[in-house]
Protein backbone atom coordinates (compact mmCIF):
# COMPACT_ATOMS: atom_id res chain seq x y z
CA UNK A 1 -91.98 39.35 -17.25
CA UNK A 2 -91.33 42.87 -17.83
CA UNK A 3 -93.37 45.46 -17.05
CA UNK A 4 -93.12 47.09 -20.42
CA UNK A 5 -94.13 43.63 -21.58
CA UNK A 6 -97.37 43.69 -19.39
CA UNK A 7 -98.06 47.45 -20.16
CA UNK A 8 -97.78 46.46 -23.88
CA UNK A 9 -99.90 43.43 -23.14
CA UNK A 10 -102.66 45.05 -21.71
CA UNK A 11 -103.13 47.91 -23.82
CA UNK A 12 -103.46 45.34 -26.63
CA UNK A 13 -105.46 42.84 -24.74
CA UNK A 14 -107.98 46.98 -24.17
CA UNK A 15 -107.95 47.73 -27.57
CA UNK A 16 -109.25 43.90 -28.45
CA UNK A 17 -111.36 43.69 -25.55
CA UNK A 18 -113.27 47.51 -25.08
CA UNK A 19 -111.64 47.50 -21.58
CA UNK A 20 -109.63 50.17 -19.99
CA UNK A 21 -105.95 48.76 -19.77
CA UNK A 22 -105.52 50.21 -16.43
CA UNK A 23 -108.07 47.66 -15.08
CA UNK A 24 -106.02 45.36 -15.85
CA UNK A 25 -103.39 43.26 -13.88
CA UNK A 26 -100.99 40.22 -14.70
CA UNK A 27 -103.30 37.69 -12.64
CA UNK A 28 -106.36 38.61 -15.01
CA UNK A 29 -107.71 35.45 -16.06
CA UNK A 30 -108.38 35.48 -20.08
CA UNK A 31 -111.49 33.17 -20.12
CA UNK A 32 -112.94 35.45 -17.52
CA UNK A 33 -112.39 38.84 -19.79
CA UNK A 34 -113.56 37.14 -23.29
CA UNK A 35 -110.71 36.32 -24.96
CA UNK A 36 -111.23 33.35 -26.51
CA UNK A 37 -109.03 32.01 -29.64
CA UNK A 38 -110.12 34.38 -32.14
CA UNK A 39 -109.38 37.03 -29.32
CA UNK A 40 -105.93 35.91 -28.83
CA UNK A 41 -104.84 36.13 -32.67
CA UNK A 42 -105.96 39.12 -32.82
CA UNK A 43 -104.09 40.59 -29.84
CA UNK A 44 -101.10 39.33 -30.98
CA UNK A 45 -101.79 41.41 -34.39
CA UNK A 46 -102.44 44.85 -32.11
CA UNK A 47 -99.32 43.64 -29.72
CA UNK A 48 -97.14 43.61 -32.62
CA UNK A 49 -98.66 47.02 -34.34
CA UNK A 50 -98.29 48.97 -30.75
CA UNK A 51 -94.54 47.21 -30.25
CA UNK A 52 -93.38 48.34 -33.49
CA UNK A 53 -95.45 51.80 -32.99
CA UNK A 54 -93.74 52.04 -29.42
CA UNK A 55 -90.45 51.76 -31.17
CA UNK A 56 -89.40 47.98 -30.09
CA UNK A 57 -91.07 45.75 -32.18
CA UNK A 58 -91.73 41.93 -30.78
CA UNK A 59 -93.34 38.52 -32.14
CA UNK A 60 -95.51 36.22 -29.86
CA UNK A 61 -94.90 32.64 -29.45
CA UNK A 62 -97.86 31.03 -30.77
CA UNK A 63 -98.01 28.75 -27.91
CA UNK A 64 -98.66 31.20 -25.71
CA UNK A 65 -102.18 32.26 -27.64
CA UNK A 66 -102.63 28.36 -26.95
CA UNK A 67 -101.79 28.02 -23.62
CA UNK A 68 -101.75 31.36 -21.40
CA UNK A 69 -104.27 31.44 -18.79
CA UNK A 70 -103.49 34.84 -17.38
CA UNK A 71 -102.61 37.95 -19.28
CA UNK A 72 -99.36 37.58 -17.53
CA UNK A 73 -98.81 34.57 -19.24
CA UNK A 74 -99.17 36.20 -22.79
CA UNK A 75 -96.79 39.18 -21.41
CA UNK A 76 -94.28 36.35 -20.65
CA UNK A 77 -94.00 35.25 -24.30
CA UNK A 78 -93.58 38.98 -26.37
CA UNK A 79 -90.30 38.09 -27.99
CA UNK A 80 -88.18 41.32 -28.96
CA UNK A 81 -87.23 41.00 -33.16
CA UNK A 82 -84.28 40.06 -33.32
CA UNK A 83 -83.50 38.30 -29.39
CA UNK A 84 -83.66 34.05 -29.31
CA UNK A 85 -86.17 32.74 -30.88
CA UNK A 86 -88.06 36.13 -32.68
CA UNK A 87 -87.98 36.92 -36.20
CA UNK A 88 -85.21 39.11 -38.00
């Protein structure tokens, strides 16, 4: 993972959440912040409006909203447009 990638992670995981992005850290477990299912979609909508706002837009594989334990694991699947496997 990148640390852009977690940076841009967290600070969308904060804006869903009400936390302060700098509290958090790739080992943060998700169940144990709030971020449930509904949670999850909606981080990957503000992970894709900060991405594109930042100037490097990304997708996120679904299966990651599915299966990511840590935020780490959610920073491991932001897909830049464009790359393998993101959208044109």
């Amino acid at each position: 993972m990148t640390t852009e990638n977690l940076s841009l992670a967290a600070r969308a995981l904060a804006v869903v959440l009400d936390l302060e992005a700098v509290d958090l850290r790739a080992d943060s477990p998700l169940d144990d912040l709030g971020a449930d299912s509904i949670a999850r979609v909606q981080w990957a909508d503000v992970v894709e409006q900060l991405a594109a706002g930042d100037g490097r837009p990304v997708t996120v594989d679904d299966s990651a909203l599915r299966d990511a334990v840590v935020l780490g694991d959610l920073a491991d699947h932001l897909v830049p447009v464009g790359a393998a496997g993101g959208s044109a």
